[in-house]
C-alpha atoms as a PDB file:
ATOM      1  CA  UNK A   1     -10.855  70.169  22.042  1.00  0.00           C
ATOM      2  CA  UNK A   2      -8.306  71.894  20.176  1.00  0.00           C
ATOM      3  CA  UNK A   3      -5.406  69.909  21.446  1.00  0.00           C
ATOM      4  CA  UNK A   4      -7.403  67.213  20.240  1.00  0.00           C
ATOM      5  CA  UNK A   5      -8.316  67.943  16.790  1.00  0.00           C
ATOM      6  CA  UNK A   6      -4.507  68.455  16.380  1.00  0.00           C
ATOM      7  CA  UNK A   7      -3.583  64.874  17.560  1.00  0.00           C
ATOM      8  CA  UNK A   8      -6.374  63.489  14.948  1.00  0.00           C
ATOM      9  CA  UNK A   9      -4.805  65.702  12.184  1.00  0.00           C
ATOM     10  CA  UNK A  10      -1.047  63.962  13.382  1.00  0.00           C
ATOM     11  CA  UNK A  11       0.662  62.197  10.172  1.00  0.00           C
ATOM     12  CA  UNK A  12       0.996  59.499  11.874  1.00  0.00           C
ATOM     13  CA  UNK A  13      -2.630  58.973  13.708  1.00  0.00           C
ATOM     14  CA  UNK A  14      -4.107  57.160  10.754  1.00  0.00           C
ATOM     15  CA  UNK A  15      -1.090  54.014  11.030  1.00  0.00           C
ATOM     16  CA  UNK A  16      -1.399  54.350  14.722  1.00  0.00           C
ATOM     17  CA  UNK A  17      -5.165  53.347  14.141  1.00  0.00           C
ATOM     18  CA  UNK A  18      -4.640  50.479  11.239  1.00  0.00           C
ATOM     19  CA  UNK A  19      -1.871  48.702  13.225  1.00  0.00           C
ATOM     20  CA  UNK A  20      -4.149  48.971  16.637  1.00  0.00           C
ATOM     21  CA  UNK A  21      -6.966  47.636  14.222  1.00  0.00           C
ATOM     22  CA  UNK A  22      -4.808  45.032  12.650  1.00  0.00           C
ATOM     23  CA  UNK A  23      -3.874  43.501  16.358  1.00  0.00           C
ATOM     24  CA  UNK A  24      -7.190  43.667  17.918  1.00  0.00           C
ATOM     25  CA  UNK A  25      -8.313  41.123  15.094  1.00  0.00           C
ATOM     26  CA  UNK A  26      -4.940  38.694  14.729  1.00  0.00           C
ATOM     27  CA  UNK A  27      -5.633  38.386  18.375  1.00  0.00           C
ATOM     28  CA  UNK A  28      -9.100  37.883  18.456  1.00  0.00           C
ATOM     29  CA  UNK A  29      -8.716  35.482  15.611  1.00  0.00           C
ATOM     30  CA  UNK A  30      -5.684  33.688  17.436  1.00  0.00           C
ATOM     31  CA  UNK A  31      -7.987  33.290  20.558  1.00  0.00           C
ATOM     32  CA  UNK A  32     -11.035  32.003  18.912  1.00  0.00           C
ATOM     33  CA  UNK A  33     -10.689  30.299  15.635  1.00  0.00           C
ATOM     34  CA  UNK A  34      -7.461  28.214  15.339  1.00  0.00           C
ATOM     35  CA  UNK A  35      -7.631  27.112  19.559  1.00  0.00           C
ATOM     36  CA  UNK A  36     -11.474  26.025  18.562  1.00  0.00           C
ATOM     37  CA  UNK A  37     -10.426  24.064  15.544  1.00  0.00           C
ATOM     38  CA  UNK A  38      -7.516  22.608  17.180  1.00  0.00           C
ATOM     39  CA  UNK A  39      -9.557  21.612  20.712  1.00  0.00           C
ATOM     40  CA  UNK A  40     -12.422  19.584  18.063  1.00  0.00           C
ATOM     41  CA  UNK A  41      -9.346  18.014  16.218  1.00  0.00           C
ATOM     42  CA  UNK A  42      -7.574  16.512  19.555  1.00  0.00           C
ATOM     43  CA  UNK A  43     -11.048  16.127  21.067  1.00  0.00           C
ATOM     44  CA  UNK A  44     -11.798  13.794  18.060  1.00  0.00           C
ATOM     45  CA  UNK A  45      -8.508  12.129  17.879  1.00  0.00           C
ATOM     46  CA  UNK A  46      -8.900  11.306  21.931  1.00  0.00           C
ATOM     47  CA  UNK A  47     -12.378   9.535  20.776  1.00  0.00           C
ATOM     48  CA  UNK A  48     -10.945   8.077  18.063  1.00  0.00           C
ATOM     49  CA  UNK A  49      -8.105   6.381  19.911  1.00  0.00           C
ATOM     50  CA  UNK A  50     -10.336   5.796  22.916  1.00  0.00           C
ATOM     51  CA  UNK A  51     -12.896   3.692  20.321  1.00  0.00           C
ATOM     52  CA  UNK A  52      -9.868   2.079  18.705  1.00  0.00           C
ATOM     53  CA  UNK A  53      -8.228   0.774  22.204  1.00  0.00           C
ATOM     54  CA  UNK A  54     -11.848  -0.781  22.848  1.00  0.00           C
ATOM     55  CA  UNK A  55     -11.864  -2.558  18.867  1.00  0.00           C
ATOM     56  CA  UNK A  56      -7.737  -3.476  20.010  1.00  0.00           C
ATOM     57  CA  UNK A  57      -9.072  -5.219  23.199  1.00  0.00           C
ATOM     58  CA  UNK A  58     -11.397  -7.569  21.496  1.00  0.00           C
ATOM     59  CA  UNK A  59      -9.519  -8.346  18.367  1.00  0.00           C
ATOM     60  CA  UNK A  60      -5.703  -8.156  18.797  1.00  0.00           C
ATOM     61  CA  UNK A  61      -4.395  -8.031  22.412  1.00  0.00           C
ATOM     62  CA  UNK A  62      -4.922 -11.986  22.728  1.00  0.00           C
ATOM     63  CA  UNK A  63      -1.989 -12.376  20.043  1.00  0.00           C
ATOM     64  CA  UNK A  64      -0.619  -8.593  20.203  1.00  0.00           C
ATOM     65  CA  UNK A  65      -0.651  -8.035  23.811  1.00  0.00           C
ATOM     66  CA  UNK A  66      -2.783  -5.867  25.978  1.00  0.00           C
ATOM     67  CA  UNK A  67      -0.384  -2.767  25.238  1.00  0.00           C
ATOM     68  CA  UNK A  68       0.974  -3.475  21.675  1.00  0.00           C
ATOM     69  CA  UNK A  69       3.551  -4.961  23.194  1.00  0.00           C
ATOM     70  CA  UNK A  70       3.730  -8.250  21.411  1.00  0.00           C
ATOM     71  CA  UNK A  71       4.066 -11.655  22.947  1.00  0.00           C
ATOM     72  CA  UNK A  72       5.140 -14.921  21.338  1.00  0.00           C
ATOM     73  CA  UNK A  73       2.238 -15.337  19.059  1.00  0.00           C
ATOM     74  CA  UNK A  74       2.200 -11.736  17.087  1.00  0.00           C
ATOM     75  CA  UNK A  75       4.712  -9.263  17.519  1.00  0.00           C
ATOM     76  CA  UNK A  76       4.759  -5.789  18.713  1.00  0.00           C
ATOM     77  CA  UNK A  77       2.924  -3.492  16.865  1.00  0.00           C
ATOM     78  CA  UNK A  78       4.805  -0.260  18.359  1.00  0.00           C
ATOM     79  CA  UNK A  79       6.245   2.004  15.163  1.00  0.00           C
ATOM     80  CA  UNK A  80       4.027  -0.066  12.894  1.00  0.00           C
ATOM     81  CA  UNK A  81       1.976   3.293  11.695  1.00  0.00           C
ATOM     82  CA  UNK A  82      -1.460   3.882  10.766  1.00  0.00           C
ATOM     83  CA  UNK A  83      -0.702   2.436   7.048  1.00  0.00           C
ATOM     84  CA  UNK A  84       0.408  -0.999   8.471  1.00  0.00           C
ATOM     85  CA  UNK A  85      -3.102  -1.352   9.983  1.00  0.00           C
ATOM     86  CA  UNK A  86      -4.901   0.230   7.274  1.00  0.00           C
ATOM     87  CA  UNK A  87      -3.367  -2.550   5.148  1.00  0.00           C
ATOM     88  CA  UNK A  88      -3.423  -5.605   7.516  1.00  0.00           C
ATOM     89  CA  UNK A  89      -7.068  -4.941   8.658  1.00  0.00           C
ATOM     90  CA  UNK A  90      -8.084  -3.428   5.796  1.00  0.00           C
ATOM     91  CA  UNK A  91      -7.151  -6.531   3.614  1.00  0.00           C
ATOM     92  CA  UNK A  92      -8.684  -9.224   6.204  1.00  0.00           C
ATOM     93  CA  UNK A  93      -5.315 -10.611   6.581  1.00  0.00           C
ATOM     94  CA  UNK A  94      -5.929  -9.401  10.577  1.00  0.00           C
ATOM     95  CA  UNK A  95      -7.480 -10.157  13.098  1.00  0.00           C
ATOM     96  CA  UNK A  96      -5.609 -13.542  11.789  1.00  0.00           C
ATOM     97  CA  UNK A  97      -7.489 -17.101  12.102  1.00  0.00           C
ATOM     98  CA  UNK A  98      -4.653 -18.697  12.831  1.00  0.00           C
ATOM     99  CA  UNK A  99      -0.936 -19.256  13.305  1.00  0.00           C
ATOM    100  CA  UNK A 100       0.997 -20.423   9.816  1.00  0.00           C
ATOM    101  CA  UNK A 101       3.771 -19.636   7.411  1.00  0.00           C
ATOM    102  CA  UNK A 102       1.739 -16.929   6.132  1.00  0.00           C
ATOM    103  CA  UNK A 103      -1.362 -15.163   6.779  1.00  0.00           C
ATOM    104  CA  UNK A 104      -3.772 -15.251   3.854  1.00  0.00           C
ATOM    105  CA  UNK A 105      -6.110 -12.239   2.659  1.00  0.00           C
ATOM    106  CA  UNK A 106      -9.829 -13.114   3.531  1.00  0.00           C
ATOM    107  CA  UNK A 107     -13.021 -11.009   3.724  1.00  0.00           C
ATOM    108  CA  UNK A 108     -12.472  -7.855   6.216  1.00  0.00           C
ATOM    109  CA  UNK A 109     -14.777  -7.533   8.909  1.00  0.00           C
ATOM    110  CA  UNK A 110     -14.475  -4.396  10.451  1.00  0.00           C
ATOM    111  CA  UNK A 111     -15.638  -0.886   8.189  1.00  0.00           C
ATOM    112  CA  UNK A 112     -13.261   1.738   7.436  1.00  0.00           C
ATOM    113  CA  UNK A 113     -14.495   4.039  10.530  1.00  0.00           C
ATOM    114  CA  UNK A 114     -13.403   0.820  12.365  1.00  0.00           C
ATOM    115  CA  UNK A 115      -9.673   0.766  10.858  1.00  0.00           C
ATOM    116  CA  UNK A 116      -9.471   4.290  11.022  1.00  0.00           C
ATOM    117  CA  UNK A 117      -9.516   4.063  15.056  1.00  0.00           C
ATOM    118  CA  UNK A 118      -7.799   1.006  15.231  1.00  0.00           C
ATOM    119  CA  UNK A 119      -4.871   2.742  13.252  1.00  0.00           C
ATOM    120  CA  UNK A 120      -5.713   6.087  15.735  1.00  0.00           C
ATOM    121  CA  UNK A 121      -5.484   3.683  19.032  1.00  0.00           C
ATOM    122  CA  UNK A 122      -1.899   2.166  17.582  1.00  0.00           C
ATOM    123  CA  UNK A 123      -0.328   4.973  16.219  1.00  0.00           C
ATOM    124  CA  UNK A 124      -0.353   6.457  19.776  1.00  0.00           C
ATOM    125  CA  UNK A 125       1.741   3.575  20.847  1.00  0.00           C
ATOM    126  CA  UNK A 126       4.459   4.955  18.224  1.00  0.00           C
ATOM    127  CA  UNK A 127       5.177   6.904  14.918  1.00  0.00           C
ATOM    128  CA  UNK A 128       5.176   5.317  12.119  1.00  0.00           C
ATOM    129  CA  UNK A 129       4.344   5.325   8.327  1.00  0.00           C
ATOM    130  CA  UNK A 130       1.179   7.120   7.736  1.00  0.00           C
ATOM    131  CA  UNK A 131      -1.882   5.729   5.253  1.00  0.00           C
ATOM    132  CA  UNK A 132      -1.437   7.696   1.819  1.00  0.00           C
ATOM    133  CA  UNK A 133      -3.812  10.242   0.783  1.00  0.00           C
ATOM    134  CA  UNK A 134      -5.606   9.165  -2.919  1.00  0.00           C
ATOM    135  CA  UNK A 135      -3.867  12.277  -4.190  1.00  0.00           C
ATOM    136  CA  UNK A 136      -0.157   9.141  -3.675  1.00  0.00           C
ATOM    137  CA  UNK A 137      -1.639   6.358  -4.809  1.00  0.00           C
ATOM    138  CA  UNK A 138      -4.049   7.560  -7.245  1.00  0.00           C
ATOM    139  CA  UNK A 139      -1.986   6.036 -10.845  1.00  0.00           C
ATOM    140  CA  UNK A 140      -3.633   8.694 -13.301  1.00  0.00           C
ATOM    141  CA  UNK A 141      -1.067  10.528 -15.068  1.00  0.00           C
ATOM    142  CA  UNK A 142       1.615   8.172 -13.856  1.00  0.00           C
ATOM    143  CA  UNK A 143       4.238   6.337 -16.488  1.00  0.00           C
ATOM    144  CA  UNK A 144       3.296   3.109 -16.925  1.00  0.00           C
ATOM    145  CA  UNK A 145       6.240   2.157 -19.195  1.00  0.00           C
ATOM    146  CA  UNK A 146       8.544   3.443 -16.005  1.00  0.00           C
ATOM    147  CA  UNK A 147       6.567   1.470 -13.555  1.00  0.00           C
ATOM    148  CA  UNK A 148       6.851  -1.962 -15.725  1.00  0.00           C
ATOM    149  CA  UNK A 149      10.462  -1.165 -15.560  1.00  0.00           C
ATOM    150  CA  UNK A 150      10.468  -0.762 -11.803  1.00  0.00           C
ATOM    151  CA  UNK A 151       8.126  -3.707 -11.644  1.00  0.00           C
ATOM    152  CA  UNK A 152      10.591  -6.059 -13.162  1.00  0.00           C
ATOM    153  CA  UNK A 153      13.733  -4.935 -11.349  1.00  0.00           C
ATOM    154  CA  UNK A 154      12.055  -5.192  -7.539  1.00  0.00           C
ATOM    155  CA  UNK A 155       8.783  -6.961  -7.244  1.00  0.00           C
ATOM    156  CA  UNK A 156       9.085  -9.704  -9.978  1.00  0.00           C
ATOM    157  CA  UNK A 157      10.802 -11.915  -8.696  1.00  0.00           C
ATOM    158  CA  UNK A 158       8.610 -12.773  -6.643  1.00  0.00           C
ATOM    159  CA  UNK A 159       4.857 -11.526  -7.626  1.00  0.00           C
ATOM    160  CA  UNK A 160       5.972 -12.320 -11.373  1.00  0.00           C
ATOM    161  CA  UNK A 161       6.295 -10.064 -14.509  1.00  0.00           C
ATOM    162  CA  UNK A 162       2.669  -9.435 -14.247  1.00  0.00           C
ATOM    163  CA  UNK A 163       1.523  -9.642 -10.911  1.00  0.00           C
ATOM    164  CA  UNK A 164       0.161 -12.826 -10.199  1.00  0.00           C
ATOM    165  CA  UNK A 165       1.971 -14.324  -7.385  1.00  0.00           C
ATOM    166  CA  UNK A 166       4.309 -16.959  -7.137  1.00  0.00           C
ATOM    167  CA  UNK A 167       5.125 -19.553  -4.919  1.00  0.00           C
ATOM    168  CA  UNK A 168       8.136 -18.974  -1.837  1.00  0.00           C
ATOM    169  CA  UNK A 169      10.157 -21.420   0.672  1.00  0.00           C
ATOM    170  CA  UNK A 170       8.757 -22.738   3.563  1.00  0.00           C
ATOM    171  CA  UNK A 171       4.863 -22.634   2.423  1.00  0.00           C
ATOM    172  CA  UNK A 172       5.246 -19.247   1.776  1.00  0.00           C
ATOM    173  CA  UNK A 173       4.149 -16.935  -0.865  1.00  0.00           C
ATOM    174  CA  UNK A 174       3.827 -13.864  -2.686  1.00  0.00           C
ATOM    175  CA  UNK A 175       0.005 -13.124  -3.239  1.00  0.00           C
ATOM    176  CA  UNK A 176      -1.841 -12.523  -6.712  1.00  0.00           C
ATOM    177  CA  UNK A 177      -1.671  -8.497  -7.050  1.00  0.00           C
ATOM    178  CA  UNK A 178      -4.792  -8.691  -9.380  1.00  0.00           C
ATOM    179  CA  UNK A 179      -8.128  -6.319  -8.525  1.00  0.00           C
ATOM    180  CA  UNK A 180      -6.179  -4.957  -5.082  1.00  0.00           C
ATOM    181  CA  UNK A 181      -7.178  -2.107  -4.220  1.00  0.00           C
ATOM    182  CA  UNK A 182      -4.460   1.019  -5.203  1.00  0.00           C
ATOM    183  CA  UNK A 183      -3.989   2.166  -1.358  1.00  0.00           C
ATOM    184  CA  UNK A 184      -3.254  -1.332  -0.317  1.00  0.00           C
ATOM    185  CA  UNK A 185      -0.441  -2.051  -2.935  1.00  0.00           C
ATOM    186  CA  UNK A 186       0.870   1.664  -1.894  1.00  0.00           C
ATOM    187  CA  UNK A 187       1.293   0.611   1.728  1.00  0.00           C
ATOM    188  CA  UNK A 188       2.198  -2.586   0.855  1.00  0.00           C
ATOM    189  CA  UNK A 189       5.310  -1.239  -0.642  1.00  0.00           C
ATOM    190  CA  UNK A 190       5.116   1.476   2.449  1.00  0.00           C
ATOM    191  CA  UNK A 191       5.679  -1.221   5.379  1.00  0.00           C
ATOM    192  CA  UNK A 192       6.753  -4.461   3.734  1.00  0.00           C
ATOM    193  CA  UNK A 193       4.171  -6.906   5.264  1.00  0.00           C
ATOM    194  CA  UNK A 194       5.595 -10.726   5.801  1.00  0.00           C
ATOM    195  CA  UNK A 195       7.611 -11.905   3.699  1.00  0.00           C
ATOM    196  CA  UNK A 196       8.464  -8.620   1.520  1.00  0.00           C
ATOM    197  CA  UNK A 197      10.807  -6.060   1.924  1.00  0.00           C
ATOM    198  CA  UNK A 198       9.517  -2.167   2.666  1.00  0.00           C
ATOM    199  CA  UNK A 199      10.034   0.900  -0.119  1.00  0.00           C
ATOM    200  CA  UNK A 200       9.434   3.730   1.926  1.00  0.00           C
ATOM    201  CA  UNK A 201      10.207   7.004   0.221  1.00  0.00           C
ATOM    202  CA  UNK A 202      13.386   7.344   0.853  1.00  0.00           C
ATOM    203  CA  UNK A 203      14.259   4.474  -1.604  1.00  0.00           C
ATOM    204  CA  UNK A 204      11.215   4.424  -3.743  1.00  0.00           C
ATOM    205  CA  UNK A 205       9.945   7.961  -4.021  1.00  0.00           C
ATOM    206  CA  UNK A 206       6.083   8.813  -4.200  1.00  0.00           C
ATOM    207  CA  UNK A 207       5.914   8.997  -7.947  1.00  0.00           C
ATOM    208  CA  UNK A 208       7.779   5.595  -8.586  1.00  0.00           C
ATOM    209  CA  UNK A 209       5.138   4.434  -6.384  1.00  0.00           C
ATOM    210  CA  UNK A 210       2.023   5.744  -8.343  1.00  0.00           C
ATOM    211  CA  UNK A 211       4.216   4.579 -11.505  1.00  0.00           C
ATOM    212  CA  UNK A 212       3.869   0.444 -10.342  1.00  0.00           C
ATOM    213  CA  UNK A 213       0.466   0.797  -9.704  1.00  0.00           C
ATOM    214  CA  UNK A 214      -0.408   2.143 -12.786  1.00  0.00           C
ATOM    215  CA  UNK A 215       1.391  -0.651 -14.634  1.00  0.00           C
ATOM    216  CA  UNK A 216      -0.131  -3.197 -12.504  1.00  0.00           C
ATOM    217  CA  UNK A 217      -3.778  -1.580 -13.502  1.00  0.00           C
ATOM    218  CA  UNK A 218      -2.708  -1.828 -16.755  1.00  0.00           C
ATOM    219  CA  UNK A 219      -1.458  -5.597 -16.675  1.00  0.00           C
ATOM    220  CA  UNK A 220      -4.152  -6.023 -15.043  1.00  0.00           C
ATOM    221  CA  UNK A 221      -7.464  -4.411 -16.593  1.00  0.00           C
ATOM    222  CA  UNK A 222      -8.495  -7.247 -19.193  1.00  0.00           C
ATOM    223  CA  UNK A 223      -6.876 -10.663 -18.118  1.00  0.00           C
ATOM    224  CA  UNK A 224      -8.759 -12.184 -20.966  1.00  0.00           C
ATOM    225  CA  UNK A 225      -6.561 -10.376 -23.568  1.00  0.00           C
ATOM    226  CA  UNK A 226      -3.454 -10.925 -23.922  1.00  0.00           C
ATOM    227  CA  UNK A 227      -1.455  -9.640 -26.697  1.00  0.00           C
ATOM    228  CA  UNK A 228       1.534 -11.507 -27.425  1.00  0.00           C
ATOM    229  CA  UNK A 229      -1.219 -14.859 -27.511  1.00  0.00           C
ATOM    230  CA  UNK A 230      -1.492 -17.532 -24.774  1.00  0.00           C
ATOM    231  CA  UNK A 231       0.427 -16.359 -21.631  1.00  0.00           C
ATOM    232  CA  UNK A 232       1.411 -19.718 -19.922  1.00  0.00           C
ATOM    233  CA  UNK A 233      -0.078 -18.093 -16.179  1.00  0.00           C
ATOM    234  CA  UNK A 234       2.124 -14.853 -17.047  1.00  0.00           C
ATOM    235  CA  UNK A 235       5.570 -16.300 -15.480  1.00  0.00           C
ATOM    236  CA  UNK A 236       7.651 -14.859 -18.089  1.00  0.00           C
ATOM    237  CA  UNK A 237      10.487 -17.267 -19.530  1.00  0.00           C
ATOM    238  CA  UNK A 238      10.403 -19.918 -16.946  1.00  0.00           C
ATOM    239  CA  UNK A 239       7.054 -21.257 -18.436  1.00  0.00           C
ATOM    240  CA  UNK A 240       8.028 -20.618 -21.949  1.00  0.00           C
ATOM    241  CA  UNK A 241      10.745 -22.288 -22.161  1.00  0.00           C
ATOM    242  CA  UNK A 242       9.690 -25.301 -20.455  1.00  0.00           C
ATOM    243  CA  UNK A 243       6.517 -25.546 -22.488  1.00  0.00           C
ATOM    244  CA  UNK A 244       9.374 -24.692 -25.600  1.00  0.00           C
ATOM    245  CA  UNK A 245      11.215 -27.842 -24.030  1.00  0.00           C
ATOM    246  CA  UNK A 246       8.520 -30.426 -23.503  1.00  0.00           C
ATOM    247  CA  UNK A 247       6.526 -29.578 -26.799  1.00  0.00           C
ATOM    248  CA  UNK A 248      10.076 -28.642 -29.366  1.00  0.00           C
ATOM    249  CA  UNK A 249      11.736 -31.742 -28.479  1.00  0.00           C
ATOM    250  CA  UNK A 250       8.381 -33.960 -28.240  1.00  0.00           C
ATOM    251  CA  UNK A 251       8.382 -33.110 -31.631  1.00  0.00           C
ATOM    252  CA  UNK A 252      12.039 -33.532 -32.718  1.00  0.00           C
ATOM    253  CA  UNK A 253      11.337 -36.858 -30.861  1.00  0.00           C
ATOM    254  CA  UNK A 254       8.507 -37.679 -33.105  1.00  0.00           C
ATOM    255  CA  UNK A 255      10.150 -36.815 -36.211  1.00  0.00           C
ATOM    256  CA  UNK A 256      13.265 -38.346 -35.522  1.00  0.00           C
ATOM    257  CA  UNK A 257      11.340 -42.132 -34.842  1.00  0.00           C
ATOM    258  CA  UNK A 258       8.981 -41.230 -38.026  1.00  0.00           C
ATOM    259  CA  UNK A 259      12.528 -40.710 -40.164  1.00  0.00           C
ATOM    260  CA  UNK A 260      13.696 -43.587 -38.462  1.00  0.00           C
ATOM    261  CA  UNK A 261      10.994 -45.729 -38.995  1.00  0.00           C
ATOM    262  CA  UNK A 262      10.824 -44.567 -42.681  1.00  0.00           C
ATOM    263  CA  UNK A 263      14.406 -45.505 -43.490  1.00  0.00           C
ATOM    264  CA  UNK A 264      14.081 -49.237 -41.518  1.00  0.00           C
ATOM    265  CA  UNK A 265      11.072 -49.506 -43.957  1.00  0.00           C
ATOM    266  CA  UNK A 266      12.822 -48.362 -47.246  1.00  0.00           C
ATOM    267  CA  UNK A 267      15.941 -50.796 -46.477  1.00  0.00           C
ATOM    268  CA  UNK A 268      13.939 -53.447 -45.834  1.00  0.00           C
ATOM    269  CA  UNK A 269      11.913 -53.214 -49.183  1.00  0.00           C
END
């Protein structure tokens, strides 16, 4: 008992007793908590893809192939990421109707749940880019001066100065960007769909991102005001000058055959 009491009393028999502490609960921690959360995460990512391959087999594989694969009338949707379906799906532009120069947006028939396996089932096929929190596409706080500016130089030529779409070659064309929905203009400019070219961060950071959507809300929040007076369908100088064209010289027109007309008179009398 002596021997002991002596070993208690060691300097050292107090850290000897945290440290054995400290381990037995990392380690019961490390066995329990973190291997539970992470078995209901990949248990619930295995149902979600395993729901999603079901929703793949009745709505894409006829066009898409029975693997992702692509055949000759859709292409392969390996490497596509969970934002490209979020987008497609979520916009109604797939399942497609039919075949054409472009697919149009129509009314989406599946629910989010839906497109959220869908997007599970095909990003297991291949990595891709990933559909943006709120926190990335969410515009509040974001310069909307900066994003007209970015606007201009990149999307405008073909969606116009203010967003409202404009006509392409070959029966294509860039759609209206008015009342779409922040996420979907965000992965939009994520994956390039169709006809238009990706931005993925690398060339248009996050923030530039949140910047263009927050002019495009802003463009876009009262089309029945518009300050600098009638807008001509917002297609910048194109329009204006043409309507400048056809209505300033109908006019010069008119008043050069009224002068005309005035002097024939005058010499005549």
């Amino acid at each position: 008992m002596k021997k002991l009491s002596v070993r208690r009393r060691h300097p050292l028999a107090a850290l000897v007793v945290l440290l054995l502490a400290l381990a037995a609960t990392g380690g019961l921690y490390a066995a329990f908590a973190p291997a539970g959360k992470a078995q209901a995460d990949e248990t619930a990512q295995s149902l979600a893809i395993e729901e999603g391959q079901k929703l793949y087999a009745v709505g894409c594989a006829t066009c898409h192939g029975t693997g992702g694969q692509g055949s000759s009338d859709g292409p392969s949707l390996v490497g596509v990421g969970s934002a490209a379906v979020d987008f497609q799906v979520g916009t109604g532009r797939m399942p497609a109707q039919q075949p054409g120069a472009q697919v149009p947006q129509k009314k989406n028939i599946y629910s989010q749940g839906q497109i959220d396996q869908l997007a599970a089932y095909i990003s297991s096929l291949g990595a891709g880019p990933i559909t943006p929190t709120e926190k990335q596409y969410n515009p509040n706080g974001a310069d909307i001066a900066k994003g007209g500016e970015l606007f201009r130089t990149n999307c405008a030529q073909c969606h116009n100065v203010t967003g409202e779409g404009g006509a392409l070659t070959d029966g294509k064309y860039a759609p209206t960007l008015e009342d779409v929905d922040p996420k979907h203009i965000y992965e939009a400019m994520q994956v390039g769909p169709q006809n238009m070219p990706s931005f993925p961060d690398t060339t248009m950071p996050e923030q530039e991102k949140k910047d263009i959507i927050a002019y495009l809300d802003t463009v876009n929040s009262d089309k029945s005001e518009s300050p600098g007076g009638f807008k001509l369908g917002g297609l910048g100088p194109v329009s204006e000058g043409l309507f400048a064209w056809i209505f300033g010289m109908g006019a010069l027109i008119a008043g050069a055959i009224w002068v005309a007309a005035r002097t024939t008179k005058a010499k005549k009398s």
